[in-house]
ModelCIF file with pLDDT and N, C-alpha, C, O atoms, coordinates in Angstrom:
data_MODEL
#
_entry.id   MODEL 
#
_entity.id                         1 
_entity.type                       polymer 
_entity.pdbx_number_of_molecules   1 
#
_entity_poly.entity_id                      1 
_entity_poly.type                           'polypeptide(L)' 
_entity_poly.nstd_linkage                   no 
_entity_poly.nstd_monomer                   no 
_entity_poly.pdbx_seq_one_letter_code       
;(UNK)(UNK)(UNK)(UNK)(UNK)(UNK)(UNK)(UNK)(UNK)(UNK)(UNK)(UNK)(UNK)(UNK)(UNK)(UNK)
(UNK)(UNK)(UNK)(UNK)(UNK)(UNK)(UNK)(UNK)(UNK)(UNK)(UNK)(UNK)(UNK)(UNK)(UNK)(UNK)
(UNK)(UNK)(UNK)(UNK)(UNK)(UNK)(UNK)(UNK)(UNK)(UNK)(UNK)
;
_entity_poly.pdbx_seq_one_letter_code_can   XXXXXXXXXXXXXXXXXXXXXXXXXXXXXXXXXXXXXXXXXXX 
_entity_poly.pdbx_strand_id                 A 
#
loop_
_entity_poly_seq.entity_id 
_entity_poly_seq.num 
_entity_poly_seq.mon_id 
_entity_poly_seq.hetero 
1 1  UNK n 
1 2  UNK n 
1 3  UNK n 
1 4  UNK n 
1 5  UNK n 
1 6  UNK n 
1 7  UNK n 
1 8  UNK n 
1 9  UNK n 
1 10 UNK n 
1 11 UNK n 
1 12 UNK n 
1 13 UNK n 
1 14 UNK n 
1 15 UNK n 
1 16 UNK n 
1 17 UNK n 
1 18 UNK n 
1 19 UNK n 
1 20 UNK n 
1 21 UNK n 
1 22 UNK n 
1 23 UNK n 
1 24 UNK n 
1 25 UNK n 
1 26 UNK n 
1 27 UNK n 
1 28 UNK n 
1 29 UNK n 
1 30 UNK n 
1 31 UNK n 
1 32 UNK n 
1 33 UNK n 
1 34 UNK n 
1 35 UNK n 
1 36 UNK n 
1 37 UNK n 
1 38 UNK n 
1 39 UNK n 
1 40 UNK n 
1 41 UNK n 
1 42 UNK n 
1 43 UNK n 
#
_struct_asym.id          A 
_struct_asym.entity_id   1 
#
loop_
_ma_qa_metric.id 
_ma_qa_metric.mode 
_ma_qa_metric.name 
_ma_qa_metric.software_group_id 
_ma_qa_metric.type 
1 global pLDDT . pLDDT 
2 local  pLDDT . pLDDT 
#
_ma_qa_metric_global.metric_id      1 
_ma_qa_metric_global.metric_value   95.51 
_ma_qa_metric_global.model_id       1 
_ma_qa_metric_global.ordinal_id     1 
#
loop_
_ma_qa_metric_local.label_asym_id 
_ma_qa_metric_local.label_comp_id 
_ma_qa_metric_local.label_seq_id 
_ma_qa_metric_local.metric_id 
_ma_qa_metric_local.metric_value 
_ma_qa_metric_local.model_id 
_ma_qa_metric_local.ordinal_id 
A UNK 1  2 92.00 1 1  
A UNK 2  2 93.00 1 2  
A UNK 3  2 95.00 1 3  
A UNK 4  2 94.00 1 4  
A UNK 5  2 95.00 1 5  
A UNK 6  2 96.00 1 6  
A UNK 7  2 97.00 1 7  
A UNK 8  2 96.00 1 8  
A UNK 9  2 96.00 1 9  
A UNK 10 2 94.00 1 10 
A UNK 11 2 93.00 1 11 
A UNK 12 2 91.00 1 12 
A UNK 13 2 92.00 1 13 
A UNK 14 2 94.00 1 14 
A UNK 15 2 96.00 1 15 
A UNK 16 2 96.00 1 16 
A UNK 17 2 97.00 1 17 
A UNK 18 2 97.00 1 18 
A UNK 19 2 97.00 1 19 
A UNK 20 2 97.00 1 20 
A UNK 21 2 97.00 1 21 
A UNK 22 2 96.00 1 22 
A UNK 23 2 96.00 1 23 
A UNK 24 2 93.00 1 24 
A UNK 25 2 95.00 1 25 
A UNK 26 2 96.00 1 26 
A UNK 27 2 96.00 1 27 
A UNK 28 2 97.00 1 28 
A UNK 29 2 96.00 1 29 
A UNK 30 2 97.00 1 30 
A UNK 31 2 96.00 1 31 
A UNK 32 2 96.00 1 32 
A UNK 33 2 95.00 1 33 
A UNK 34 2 95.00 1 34 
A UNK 35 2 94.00 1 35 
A UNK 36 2 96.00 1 36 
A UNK 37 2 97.00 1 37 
A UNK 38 2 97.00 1 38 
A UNK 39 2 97.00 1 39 
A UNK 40 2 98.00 1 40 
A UNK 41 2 97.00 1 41 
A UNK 42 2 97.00 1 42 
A UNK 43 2 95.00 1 43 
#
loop_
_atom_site.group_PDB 
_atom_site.id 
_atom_site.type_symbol 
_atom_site.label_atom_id 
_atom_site.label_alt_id 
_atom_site.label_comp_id 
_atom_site.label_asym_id 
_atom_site.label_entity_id 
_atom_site.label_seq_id 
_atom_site.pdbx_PDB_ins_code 
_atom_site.Cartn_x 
_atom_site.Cartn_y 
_atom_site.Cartn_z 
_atom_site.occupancy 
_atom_site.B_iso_or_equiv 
_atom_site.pdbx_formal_charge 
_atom_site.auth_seq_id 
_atom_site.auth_comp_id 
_atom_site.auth_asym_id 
_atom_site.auth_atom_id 
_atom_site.pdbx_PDB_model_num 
ATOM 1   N N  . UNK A 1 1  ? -51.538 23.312 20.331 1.00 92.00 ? 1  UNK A N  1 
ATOM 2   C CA . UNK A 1 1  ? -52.639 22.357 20.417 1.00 92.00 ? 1  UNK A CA 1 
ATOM 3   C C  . UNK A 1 1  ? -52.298 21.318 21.499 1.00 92.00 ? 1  UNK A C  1 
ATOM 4   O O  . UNK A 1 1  ? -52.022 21.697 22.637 1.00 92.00 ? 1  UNK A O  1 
ATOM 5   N N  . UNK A 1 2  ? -52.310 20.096 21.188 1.00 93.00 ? 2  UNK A N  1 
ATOM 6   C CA . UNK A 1 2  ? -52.274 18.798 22.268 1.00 93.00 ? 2  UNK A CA 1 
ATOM 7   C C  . UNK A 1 2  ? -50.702 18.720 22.501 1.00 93.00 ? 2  UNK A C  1 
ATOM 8   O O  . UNK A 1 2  ? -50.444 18.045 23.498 1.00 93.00 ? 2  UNK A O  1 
ATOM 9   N N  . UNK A 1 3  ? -49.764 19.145 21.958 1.00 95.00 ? 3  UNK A N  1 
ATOM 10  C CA . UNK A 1 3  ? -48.157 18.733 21.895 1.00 95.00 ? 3  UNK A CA 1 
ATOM 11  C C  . UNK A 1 3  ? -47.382 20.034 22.407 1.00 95.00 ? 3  UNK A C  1 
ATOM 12  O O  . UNK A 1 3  ? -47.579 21.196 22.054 1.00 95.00 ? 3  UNK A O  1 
ATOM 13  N N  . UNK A 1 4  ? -46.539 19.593 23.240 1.00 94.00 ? 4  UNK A N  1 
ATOM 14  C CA . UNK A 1 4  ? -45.754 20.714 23.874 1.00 94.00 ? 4  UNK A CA 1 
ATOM 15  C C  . UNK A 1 4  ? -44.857 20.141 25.086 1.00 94.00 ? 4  UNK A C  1 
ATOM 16  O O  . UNK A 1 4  ? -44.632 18.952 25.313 1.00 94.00 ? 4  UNK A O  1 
ATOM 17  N N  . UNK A 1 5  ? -44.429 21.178 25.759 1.00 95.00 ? 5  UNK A N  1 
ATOM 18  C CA . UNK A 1 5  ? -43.599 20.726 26.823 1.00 95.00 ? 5  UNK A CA 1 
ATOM 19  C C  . UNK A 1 5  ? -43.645 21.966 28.053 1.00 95.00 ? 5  UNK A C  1 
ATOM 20  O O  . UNK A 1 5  ? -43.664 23.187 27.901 1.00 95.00 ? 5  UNK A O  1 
ATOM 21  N N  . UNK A 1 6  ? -43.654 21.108 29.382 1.00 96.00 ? 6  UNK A N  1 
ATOM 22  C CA . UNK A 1 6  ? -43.809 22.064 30.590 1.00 96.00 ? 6  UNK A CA 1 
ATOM 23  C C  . UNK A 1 6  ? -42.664 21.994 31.316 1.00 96.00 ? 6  UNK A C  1 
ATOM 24  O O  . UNK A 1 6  ? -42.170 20.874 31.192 1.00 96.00 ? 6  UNK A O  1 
ATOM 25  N N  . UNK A 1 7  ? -41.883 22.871 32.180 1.00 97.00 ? 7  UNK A N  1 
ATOM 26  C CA . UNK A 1 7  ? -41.026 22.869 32.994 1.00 97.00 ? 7  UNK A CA 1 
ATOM 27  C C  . UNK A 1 7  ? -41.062 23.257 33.869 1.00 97.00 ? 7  UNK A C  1 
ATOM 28  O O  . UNK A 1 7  ? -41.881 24.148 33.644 1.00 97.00 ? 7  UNK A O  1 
ATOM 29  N N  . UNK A 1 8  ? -40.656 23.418 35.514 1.00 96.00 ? 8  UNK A N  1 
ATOM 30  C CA . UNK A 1 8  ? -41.031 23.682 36.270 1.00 96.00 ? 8  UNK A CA 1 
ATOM 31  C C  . UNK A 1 8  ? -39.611 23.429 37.217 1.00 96.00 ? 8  UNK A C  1 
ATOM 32  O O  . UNK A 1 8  ? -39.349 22.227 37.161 1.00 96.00 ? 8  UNK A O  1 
ATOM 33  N N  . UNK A 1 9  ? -38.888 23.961 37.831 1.00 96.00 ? 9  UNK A N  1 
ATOM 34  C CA . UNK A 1 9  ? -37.660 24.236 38.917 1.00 96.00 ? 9  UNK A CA 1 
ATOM 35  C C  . UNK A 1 9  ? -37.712 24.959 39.597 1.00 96.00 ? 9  UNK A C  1 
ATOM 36  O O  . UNK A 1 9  ? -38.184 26.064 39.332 1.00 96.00 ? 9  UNK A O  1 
ATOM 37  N N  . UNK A 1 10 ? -37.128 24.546 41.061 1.00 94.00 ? 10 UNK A N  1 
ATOM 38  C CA . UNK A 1 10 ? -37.486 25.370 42.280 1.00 94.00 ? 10 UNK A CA 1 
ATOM 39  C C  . UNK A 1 10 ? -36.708 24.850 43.406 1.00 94.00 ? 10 UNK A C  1 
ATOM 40  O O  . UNK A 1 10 ? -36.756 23.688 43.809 1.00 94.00 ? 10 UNK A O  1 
ATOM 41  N N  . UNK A 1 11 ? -35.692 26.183 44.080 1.00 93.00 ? 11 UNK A N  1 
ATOM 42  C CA . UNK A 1 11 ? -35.101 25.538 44.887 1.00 93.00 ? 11 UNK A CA 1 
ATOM 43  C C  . UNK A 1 11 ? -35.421 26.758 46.474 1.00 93.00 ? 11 UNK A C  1 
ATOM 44  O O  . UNK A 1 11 ? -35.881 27.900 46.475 1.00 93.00 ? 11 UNK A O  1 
ATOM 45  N N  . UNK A 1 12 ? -35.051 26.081 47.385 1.00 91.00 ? 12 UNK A N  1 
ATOM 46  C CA . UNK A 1 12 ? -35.472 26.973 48.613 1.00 91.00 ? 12 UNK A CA 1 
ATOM 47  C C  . UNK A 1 12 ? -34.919 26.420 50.211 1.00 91.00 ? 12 UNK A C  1 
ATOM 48  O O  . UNK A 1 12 ? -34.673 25.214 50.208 1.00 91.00 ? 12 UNK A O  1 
ATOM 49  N N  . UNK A 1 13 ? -34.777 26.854 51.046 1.00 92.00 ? 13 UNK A N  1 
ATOM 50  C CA . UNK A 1 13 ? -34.719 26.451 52.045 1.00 92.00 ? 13 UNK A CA 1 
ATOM 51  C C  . UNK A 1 13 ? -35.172 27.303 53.011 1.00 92.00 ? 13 UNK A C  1 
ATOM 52  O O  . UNK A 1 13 ? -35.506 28.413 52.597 1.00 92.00 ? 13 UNK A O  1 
ATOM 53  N N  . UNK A 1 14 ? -35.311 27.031 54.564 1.00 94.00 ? 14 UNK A N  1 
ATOM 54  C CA . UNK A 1 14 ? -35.786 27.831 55.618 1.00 94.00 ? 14 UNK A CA 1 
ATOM 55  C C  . UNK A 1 14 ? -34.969 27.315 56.801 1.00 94.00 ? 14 UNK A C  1 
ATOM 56  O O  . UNK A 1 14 ? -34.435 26.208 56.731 1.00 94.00 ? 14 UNK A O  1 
ATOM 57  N N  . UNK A 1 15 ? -34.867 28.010 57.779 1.00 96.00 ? 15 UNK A N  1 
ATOM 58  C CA . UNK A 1 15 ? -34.388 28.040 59.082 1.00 96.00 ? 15 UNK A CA 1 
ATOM 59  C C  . UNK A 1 15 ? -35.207 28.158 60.174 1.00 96.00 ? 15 UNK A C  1 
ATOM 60  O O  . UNK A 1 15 ? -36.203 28.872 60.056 1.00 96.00 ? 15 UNK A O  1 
ATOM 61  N N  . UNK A 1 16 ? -34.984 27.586 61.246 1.00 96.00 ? 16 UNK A N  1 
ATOM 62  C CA . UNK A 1 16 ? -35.724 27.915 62.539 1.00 96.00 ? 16 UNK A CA 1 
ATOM 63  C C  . UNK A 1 16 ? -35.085 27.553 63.862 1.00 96.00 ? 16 UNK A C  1 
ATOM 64  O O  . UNK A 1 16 ? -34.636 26.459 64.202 1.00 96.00 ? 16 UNK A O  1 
ATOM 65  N N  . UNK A 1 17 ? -35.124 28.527 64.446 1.00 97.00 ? 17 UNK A N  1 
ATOM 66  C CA . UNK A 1 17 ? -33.919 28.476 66.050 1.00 97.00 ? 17 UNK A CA 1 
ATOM 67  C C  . UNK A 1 17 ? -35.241 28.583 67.244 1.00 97.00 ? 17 UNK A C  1 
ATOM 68  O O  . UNK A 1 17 ? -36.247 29.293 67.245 1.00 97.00 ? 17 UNK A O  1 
ATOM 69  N N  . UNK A 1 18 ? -34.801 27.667 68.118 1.00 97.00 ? 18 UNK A N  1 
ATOM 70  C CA . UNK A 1 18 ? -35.809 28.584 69.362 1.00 97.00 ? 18 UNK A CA 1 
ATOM 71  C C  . UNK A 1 18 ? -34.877 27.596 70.659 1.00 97.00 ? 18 UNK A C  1 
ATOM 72  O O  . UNK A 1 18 ? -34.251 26.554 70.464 1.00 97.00 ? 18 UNK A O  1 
ATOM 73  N N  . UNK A 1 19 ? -35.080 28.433 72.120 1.00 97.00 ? 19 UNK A N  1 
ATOM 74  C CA . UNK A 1 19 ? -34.782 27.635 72.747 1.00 97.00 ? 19 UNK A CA 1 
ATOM 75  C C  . UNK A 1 19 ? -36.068 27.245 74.046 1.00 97.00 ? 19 UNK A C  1 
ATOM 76  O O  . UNK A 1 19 ? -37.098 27.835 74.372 1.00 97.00 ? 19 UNK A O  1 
ATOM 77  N N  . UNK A 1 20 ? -35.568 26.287 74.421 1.00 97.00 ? 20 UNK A N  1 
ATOM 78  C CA . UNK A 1 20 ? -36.783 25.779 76.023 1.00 97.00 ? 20 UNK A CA 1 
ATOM 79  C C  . UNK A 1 20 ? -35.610 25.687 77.028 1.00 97.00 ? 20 UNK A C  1 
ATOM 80  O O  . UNK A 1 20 ? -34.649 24.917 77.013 1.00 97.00 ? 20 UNK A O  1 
ATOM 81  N N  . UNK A 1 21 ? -35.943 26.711 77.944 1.00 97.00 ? 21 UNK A N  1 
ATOM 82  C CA . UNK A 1 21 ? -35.503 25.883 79.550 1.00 97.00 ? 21 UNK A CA 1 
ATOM 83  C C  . UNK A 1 21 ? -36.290 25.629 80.584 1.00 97.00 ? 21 UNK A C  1 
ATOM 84  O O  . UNK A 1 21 ? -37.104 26.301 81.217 1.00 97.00 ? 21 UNK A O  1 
ATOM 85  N N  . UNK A 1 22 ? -35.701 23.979 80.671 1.00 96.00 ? 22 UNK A N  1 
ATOM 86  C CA . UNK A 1 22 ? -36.531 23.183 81.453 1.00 96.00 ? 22 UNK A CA 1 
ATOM 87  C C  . UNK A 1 22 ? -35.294 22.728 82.478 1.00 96.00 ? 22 UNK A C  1 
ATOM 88  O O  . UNK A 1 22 ? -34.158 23.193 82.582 1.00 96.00 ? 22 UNK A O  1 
ATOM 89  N N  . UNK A 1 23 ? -35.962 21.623 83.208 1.00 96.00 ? 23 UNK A N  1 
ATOM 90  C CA . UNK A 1 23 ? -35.421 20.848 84.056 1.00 96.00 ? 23 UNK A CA 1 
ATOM 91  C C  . UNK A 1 23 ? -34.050 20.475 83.485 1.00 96.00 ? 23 UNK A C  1 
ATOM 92  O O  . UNK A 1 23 ? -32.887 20.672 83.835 1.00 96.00 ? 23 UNK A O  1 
ATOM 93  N N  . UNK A 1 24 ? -34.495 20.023 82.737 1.00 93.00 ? 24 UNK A N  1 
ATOM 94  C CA . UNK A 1 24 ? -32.781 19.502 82.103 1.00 93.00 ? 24 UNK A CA 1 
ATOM 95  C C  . UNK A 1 24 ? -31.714 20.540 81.060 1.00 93.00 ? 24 UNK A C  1 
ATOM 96  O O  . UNK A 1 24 ? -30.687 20.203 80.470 1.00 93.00 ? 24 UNK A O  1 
ATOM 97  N N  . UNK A 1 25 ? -32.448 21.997 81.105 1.00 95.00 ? 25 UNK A N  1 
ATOM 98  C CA . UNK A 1 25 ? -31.384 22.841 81.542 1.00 95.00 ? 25 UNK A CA 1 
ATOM 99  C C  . UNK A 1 25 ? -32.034 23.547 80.148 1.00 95.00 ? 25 UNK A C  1 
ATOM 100 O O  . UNK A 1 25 ? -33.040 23.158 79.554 1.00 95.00 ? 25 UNK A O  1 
ATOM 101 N N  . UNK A 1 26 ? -31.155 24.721 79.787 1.00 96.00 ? 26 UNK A N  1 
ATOM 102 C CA . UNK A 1 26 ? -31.529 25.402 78.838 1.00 96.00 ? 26 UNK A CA 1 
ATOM 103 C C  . UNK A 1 26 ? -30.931 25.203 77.278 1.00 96.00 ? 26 UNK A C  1 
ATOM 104 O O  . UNK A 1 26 ? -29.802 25.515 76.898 1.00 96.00 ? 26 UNK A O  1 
ATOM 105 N N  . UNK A 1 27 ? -31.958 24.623 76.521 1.00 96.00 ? 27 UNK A N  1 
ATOM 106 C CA . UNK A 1 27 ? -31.725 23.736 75.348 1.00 96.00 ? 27 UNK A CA 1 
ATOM 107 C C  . UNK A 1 27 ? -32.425 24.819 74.195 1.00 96.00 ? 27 UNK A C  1 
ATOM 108 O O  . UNK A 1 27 ? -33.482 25.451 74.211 1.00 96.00 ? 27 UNK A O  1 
ATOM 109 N N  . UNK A 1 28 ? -31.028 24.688 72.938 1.00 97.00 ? 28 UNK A N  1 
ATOM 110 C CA . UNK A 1 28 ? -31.937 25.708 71.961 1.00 97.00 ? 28 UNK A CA 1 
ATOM 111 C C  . UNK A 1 28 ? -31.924 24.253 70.584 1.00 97.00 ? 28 UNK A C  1 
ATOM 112 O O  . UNK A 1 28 ? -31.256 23.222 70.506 1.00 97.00 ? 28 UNK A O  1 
ATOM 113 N N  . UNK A 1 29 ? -32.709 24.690 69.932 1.00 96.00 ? 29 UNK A N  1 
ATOM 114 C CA . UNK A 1 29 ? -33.010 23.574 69.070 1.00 96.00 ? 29 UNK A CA 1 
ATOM 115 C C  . UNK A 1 29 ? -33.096 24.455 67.664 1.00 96.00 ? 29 UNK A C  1 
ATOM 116 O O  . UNK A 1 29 ? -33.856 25.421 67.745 1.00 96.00 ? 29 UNK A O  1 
ATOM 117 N N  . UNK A 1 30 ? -32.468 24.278 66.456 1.00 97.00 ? 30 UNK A N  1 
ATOM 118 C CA . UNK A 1 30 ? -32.190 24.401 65.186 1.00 97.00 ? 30 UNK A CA 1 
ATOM 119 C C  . UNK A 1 30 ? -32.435 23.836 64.320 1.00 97.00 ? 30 UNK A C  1 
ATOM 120 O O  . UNK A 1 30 ? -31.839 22.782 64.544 1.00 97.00 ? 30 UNK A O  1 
ATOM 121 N N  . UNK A 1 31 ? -32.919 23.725 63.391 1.00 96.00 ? 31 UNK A N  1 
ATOM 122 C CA . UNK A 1 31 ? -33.209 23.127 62.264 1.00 96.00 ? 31 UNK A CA 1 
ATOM 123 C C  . UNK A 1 31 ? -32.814 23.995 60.767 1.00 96.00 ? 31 UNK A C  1 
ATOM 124 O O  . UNK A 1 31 ? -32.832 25.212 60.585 1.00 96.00 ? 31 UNK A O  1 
ATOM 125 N N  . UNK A 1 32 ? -32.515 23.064 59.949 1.00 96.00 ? 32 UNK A N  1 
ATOM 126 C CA . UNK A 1 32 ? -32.495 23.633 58.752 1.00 96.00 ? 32 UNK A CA 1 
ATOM 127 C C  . UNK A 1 32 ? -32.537 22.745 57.553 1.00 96.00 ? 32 UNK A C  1 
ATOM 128 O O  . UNK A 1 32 ? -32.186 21.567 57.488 1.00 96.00 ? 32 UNK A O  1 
ATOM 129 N N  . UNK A 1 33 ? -33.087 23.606 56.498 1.00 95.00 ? 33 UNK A N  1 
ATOM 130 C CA . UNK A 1 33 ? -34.059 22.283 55.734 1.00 95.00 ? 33 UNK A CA 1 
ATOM 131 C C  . UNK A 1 33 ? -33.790 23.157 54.292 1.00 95.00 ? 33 UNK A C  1 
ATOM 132 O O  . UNK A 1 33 ? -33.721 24.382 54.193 1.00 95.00 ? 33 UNK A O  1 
ATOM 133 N N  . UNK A 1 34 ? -33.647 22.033 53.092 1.00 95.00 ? 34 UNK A N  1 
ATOM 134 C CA . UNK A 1 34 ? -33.098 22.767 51.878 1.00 95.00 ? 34 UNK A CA 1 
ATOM 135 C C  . UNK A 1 34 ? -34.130 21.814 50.914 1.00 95.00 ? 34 UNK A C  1 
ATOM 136 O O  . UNK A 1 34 ? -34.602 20.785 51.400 1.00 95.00 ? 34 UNK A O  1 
ATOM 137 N N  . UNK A 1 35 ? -34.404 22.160 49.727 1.00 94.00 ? 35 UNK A N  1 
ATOM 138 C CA . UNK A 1 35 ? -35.517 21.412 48.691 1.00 94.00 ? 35 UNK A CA 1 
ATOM 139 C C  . UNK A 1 35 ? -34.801 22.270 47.272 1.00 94.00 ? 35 UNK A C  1 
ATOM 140 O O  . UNK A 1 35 ? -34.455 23.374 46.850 1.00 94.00 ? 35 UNK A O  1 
ATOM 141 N N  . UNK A 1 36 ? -34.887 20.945 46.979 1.00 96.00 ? 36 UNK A N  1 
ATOM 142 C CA . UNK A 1 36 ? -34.808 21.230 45.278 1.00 96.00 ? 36 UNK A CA 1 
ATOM 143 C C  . UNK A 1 36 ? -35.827 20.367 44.330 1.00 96.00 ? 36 UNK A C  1 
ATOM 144 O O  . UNK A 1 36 ? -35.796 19.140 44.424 1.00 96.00 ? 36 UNK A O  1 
ATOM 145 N N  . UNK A 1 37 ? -36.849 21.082 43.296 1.00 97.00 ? 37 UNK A N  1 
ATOM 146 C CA . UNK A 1 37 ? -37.708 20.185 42.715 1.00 97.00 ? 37 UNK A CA 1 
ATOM 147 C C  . UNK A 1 37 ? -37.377 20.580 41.051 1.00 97.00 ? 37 UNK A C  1 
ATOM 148 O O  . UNK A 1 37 ? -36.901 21.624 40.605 1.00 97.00 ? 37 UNK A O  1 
ATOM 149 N N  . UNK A 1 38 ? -37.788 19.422 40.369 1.00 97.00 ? 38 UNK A N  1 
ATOM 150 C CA . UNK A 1 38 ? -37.824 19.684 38.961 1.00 97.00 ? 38 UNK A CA 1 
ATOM 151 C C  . UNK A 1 38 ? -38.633 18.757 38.135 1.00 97.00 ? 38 UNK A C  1 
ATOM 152 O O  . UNK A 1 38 ? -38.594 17.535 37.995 1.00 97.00 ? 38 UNK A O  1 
ATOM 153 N N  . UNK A 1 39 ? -39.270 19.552 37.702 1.00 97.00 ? 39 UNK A N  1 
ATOM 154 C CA . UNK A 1 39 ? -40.321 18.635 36.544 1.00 97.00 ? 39 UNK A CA 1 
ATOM 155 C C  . UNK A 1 39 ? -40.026 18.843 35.386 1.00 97.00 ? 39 UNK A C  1 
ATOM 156 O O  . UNK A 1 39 ? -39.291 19.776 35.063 1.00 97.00 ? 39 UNK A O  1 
ATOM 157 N N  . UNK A 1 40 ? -40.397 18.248 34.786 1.00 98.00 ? 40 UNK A N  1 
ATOM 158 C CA . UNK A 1 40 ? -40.038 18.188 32.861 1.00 98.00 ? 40 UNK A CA 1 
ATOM 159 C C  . UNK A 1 40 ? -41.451 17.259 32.190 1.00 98.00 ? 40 UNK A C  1 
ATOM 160 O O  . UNK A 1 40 ? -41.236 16.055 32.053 1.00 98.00 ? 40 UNK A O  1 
ATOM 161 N N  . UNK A 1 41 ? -42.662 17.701 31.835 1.00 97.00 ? 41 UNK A N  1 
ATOM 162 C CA . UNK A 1 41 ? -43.253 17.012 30.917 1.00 97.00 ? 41 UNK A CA 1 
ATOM 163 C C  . UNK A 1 41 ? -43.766 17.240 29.399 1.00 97.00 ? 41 UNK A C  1 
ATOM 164 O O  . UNK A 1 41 ? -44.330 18.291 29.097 1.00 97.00 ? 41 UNK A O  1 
ATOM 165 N N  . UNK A 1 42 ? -43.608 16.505 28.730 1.00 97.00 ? 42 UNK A N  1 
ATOM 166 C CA . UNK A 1 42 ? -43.536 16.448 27.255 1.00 97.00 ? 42 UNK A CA 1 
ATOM 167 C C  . UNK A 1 42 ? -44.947 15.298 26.518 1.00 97.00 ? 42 UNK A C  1 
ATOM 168 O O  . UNK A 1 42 ? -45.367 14.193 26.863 1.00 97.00 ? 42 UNK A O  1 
ATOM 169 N N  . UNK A 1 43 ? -45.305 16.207 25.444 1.00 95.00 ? 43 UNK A N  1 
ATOM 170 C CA . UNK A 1 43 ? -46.484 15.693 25.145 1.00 95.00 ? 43 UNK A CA 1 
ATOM 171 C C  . UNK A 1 43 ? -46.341 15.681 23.723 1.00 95.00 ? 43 UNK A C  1 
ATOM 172 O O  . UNK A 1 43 ? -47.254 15.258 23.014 1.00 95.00 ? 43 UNK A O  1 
#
C-alpha cells in the first residue's frame, strides 16, 4: 500500500581520446569521467 522502501545504485564511467593538429602542433586530448549514484527512499 502507501509504506515501503525504494533503492536505486549505479556506478559507470566513460572515456574519450581524440587528437587536433594545429598550429601549435599536434595535441591529443583525453578525458575520463567516473559516477557513482545512490538513492534510498522510505515511506
Amino acid at each position: 500500500r502507501l509504506d515501503g522502501s525504494f533503492e536505486v545504485k549505479g556506478k559507470g564511467g566513460s572515456e574519450s581520446k581524440g587528437w587536433v593538429i594545429s598550429t601549435a602542433g599536434n595535441l591529443t586530448t583525453l578525458i575520463l569521467q567516473e559516477f557513482r549514484f545512490q538513492s534510498f527512499i522510505q515511506f
